[in-house]
N, C-alpha and C. Protein backbone atom coordinates (compact mmCIF):
# COMPACT_ATOMS: atom_id res chain seq x y z
N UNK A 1 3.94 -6.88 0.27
CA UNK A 1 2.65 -7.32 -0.20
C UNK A 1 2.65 -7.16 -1.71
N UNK A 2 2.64 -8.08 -2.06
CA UNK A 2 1.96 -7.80 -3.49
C UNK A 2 0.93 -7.22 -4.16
N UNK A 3 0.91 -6.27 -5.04
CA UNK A 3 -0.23 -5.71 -5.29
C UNK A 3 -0.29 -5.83 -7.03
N UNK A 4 -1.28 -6.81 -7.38
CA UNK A 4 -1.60 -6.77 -8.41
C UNK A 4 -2.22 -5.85 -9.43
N UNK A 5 -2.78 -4.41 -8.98
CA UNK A 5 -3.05 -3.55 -9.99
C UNK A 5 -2.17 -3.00 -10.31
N UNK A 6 -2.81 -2.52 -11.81
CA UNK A 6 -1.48 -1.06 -11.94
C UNK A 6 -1.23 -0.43 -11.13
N UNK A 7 0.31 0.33 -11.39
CA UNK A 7 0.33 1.70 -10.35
C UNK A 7 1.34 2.10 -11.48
N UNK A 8 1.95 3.51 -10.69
CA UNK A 8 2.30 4.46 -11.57
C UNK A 8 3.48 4.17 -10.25
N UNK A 9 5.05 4.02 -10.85
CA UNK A 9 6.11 4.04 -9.83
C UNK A 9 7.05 5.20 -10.64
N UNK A 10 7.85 4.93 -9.49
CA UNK A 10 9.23 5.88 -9.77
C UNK A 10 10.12 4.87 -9.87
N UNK A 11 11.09 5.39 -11.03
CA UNK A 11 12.18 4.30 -10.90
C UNK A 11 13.29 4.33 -10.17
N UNK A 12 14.02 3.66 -9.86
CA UNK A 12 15.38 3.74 -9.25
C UNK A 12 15.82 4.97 -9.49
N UNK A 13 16.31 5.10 -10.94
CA UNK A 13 17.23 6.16 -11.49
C UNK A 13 16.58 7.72 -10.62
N UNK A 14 15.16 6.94 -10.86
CA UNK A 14 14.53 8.32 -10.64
C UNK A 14 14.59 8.96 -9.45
N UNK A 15 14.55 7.64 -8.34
CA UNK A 15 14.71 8.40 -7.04
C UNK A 15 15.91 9.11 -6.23
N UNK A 16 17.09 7.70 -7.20
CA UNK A 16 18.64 8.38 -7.19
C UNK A 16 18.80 10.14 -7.29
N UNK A 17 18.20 10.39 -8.52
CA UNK A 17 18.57 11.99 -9.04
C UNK A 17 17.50 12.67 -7.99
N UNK A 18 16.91 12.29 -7.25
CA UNK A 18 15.87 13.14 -6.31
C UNK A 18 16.86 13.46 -5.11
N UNK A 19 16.78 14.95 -4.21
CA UNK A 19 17.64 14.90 -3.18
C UNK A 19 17.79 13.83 -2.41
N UNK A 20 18.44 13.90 -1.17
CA UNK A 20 18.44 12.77 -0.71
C UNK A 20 17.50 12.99 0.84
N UNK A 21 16.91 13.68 0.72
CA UNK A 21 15.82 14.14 1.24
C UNK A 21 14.44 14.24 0.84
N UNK A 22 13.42 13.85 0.96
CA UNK A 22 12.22 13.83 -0.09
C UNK A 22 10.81 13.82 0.91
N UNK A 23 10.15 14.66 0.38
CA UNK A 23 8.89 14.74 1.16
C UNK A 23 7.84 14.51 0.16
N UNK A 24 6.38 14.02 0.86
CA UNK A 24 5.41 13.74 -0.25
C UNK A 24 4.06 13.87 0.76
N UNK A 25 3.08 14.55 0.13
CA UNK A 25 2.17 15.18 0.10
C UNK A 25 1.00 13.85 -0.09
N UNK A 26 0.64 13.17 1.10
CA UNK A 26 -0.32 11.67 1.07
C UNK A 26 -1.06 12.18 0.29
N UNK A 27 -1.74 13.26 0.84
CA UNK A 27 -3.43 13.23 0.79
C UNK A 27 -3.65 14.12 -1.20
N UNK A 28 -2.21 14.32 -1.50
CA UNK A 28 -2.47 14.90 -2.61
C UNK A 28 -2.28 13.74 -3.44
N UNK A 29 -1.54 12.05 -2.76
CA UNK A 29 -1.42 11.10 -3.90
C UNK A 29 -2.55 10.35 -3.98
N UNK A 30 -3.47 10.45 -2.57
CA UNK A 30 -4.75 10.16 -3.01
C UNK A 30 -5.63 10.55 -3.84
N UNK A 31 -5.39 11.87 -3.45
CA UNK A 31 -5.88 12.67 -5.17
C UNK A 31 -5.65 12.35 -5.98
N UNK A 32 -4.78 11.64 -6.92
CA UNK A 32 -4.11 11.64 -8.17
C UNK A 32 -4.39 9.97 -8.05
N UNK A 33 -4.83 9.30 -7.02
CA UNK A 33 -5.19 7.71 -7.67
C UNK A 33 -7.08 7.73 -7.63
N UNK A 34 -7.32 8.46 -6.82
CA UNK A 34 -8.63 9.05 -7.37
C UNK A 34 -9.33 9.60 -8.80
N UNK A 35 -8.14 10.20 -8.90
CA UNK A 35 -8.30 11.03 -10.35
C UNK A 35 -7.86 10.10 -11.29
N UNK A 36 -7.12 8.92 -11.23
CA UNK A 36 -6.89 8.56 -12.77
C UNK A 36 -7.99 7.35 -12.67
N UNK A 37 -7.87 7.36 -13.92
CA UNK A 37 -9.07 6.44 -15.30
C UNK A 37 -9.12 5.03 -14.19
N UNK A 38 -8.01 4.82 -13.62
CA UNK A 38 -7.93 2.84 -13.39
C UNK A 38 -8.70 2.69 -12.40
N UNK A 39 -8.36 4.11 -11.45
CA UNK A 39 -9.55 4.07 -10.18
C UNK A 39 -11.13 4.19 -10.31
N UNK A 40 -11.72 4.58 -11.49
CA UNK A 40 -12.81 4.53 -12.20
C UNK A 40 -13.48 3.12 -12.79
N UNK A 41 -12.43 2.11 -12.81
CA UNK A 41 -12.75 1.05 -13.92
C UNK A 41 -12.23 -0.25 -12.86
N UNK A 42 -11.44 0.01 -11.67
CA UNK A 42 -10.73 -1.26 -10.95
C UNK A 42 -11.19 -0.97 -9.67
N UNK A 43 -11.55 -2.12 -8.95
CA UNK A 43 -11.42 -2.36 -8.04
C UNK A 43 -10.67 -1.56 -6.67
N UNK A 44 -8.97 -1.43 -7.00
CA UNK A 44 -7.93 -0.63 -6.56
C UNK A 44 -7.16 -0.19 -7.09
N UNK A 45 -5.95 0.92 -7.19
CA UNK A 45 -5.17 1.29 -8.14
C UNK A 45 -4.32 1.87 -6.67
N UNK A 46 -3.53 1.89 -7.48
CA UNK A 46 -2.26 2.05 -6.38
C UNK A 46 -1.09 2.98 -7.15
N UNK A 47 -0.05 3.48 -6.18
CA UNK A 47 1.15 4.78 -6.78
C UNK A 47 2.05 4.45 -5.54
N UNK A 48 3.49 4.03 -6.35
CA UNK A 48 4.27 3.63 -5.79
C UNK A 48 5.15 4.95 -5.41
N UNK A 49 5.55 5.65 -4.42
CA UNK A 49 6.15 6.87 -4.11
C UNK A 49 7.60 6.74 -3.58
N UNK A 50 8.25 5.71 -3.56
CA UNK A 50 9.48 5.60 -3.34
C UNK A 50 10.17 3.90 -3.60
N UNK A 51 11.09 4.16 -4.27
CA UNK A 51 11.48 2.56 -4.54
C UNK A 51 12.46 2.02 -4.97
N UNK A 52 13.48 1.54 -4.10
CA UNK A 52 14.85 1.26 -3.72
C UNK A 52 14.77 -0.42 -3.88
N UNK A 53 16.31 -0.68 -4.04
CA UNK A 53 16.63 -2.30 -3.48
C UNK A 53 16.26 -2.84 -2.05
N UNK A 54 16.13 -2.02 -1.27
CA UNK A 54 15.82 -2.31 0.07
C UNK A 54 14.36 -2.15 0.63
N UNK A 55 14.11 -0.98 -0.29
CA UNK A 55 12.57 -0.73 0.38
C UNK A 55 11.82 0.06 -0.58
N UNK A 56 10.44 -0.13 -0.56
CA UNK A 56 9.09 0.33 -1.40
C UNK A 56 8.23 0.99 -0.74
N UNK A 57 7.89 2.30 -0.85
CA UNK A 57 6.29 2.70 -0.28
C UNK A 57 5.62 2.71 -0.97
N UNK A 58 4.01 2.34 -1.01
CA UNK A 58 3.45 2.42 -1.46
C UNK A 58 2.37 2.63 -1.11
N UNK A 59 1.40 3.64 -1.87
CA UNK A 59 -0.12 4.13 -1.57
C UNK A 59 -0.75 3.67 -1.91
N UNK A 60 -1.62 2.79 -1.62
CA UNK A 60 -2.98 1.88 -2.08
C UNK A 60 -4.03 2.36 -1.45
N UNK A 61 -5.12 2.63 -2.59
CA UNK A 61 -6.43 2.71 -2.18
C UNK A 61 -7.69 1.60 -2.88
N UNK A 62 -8.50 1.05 -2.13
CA UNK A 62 -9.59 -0.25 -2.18
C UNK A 62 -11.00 0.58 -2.34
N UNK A 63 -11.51 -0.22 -2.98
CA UNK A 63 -13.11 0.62 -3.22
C UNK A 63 -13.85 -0.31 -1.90
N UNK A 64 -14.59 0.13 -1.46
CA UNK A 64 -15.86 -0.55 -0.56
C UNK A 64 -15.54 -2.10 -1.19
N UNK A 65 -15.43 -3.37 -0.39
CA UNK A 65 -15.28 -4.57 -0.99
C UNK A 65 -14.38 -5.36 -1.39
N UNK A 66 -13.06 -4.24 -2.00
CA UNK A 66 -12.13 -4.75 -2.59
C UNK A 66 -11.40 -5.99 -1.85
N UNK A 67 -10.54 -6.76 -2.31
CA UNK A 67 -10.10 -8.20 -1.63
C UNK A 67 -8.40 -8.03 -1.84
N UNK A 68 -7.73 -8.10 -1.08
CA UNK A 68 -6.15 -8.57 -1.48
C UNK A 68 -6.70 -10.01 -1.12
N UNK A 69 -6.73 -11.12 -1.74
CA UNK A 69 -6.69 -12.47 -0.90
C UNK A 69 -5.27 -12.62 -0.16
N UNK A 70 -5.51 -13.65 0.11
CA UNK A 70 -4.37 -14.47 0.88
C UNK A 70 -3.10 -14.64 0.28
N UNK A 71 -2.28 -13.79 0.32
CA UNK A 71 -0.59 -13.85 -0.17
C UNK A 71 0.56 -13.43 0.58
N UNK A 72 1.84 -13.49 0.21
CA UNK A 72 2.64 -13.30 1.42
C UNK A 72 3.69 -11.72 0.88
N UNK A 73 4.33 -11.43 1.10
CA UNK A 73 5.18 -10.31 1.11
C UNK A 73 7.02 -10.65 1.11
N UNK A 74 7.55 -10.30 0.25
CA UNK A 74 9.30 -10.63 0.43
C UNK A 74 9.81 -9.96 1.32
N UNK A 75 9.45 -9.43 1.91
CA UNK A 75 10.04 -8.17 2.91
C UNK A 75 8.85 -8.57 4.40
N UNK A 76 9.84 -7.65 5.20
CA UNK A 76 9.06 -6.84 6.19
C UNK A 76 8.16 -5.90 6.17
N UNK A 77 6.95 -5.73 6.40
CA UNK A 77 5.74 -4.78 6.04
C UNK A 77 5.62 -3.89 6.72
N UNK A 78 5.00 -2.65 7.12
CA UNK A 78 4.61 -2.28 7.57
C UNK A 78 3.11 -1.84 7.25
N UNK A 79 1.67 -1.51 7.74
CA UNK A 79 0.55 -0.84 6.87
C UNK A 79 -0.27 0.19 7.95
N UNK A 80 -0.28 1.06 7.32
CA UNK A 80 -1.14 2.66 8.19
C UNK A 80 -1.93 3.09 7.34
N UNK A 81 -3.13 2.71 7.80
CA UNK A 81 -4.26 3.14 6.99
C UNK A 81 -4.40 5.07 7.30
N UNK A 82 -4.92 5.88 6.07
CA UNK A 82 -4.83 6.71 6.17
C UNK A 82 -5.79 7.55 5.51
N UNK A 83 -7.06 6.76 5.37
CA UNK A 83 -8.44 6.95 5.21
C UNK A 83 -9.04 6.21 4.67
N UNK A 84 -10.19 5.31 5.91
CA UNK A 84 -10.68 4.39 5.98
C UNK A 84 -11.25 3.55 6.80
N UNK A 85 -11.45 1.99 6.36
CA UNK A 85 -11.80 0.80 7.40
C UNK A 85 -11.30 -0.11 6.10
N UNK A 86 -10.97 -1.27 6.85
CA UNK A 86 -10.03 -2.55 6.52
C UNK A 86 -9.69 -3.32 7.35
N UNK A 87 -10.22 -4.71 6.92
CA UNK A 87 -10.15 -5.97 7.84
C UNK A 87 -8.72 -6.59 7.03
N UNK A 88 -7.61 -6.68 8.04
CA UNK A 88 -6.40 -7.40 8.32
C UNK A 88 -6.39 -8.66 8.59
N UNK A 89 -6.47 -9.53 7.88
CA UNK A 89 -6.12 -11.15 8.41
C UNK A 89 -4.96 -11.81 8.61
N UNK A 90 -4.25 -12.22 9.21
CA UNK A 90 -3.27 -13.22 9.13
C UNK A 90 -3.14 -13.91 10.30
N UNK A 91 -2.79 -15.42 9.99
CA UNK A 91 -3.05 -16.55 11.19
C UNK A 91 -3.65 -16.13 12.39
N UNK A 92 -5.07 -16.26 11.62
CA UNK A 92 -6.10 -16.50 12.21
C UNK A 92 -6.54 -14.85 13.17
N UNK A 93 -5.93 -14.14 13.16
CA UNK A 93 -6.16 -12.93 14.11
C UNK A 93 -6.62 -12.01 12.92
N UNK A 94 -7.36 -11.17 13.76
CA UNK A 94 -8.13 -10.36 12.51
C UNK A 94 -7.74 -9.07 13.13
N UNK A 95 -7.65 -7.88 12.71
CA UNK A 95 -7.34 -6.66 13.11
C UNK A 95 -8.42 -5.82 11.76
N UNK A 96 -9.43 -5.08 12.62
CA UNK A 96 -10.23 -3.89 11.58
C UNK A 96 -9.17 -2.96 11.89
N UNK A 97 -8.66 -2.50 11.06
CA UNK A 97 -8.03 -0.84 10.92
C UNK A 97 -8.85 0.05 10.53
N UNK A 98 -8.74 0.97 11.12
CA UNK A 98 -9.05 2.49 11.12
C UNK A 98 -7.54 3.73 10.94
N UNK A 99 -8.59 4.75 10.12
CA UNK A 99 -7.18 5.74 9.89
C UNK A 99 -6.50 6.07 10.99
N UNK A 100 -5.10 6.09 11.05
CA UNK A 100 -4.30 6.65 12.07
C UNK A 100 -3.28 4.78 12.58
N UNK A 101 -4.02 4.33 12.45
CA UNK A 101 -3.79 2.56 13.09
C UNK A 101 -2.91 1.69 11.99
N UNK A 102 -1.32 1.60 12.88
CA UNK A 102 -0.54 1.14 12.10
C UNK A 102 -0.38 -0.59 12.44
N UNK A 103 -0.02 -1.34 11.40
CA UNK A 103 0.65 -2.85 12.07
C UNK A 103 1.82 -3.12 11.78
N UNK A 104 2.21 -4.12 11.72
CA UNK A 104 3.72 -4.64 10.82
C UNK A 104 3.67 -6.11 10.81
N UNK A 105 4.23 -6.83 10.16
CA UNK A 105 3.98 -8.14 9.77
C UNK A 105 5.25 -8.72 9.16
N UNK A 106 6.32 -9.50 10.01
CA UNK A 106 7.23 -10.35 9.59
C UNK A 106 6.83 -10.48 8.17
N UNK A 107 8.43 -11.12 7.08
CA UNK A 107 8.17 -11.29 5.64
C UNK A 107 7.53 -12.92 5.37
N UNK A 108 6.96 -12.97 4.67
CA UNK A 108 6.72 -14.19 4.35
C UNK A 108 5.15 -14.77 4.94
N UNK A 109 4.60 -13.83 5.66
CA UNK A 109 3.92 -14.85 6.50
C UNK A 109 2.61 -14.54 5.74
N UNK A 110 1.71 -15.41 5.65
CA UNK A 110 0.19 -15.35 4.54
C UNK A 110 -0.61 -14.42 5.51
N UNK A 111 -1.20 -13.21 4.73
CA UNK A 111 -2.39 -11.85 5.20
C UNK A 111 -3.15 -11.78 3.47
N UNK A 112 -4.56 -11.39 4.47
CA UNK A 112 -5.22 -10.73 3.73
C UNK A 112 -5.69 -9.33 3.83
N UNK A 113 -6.68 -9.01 2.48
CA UNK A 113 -7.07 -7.25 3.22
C UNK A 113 -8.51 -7.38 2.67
N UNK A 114 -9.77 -6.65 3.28
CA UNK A 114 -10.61 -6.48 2.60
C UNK A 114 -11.20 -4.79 2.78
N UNK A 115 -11.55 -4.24 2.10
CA UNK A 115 -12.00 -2.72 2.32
C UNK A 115 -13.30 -3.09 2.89
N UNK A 116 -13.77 -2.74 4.05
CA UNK A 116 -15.10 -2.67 4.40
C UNK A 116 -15.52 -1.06 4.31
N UNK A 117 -14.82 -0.42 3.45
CA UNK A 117 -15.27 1.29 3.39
C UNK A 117 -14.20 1.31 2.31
N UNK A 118 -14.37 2.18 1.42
CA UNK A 118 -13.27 3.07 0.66
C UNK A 118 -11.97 3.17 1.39
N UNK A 119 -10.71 2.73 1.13
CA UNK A 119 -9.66 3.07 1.82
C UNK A 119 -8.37 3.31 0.80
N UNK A 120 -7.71 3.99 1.99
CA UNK A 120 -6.33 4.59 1.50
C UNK A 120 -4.90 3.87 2.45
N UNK A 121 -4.19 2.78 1.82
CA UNK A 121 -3.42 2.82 3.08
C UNK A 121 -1.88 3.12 2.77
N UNK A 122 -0.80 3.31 3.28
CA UNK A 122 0.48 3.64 3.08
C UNK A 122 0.83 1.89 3.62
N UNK A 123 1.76 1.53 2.46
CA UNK A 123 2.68 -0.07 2.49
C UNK A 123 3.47 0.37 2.82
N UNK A 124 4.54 -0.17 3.22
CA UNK A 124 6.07 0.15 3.55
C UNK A 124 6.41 -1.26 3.60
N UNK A 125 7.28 -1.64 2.63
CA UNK A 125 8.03 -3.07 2.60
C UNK A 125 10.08 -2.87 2.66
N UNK A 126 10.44 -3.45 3.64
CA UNK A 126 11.67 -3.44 3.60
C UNK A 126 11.92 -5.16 3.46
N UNK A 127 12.64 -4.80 2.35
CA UNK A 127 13.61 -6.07 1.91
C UNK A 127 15.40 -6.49 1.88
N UNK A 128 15.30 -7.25 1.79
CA UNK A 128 17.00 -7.73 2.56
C UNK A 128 17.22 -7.56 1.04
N UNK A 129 18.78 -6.98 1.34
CA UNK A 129 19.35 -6.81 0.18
C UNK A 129 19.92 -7.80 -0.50
C-alpha cells in the first residue's frame, strides 16, 4: 500500500547491522507517532519498523475520517488493525475492521481505507525480489 505521509523509516543498512532477530514494542510505536508534530498537523503519520528488498512493516495510524483512496500495492499485503475501526474496500466487498482482525490482499489489486474511529494498523507488504 502506498502511504503518502511522512514516516520516519529505518534504512536497509540499518536493519542489516540490527541482530538478526528483532523485536518491537507496537503499542510504544504508537506512542511515538502520537507524539510527533505530523500527527498533530496531518491527517495520518506513519513509522516504518522494518524494511528490506522483500518486505516492509509498517505502522500507520488515521485520525477519525482519514481516507487512503483507491490505490494498489506492489507486493502482497497483509493489514491487522491494532487499535481501532476501519472500513476496507476492495472489489466491491467491504470489510469494517476491528482491533485484533487481520486480512491480506493479493498485489496489485485496487483497496481503499477509511478511519471511522482513530486507528492504528500494522502493513506488512511482501514484494518479489
Amino acid at each position: 500500500m502506498e502511504n503518502k505521509s511522512p514516516e520516519v523509516a529505518r534504512t536497509a543498512a540499518e536493519n542489516e547491522a540490527a541482530a538478526s532477530l528483532e523485536a518491537t514494542e507496537l503499542n510504544r510505536i504508537i506512542d511515538e507517532i502520537k507524539s510527533d508534530q505530523i500527527w498533530q498537523q496531518k491527517d495520518r503519520h506513519s513509522i516504518t519498523v522494518y524494511k528490506a528488498a522483500t518486505m516492509r512493516i509498517v505502522v500507520v495510524g488515521l485520525h477519525s475520517g482519514a481516507e487512503l483512496k483507491t490505490h494498489t500495492a506492489n507486493g502482497t499485503i497483509s493489514v491487522q488493525v491494532l487499535k481501532g475501526l476501519m472500513r476496507f474496500e476492495s472489489g466491491g466487498k467491504v470489510v469494517d475492521m476491528r482491533e485484533g482482525m487481520l486480512l491480506t490482499l493479493a498485489e496489485m489489486v485496487p483497496h481503499s481505507v477509511i478511519a471511522l474511529e482513530e486507528t492504528f494498523f500494522l502493513l506488512t507488504m511482501a514484494m518479489k525480489d
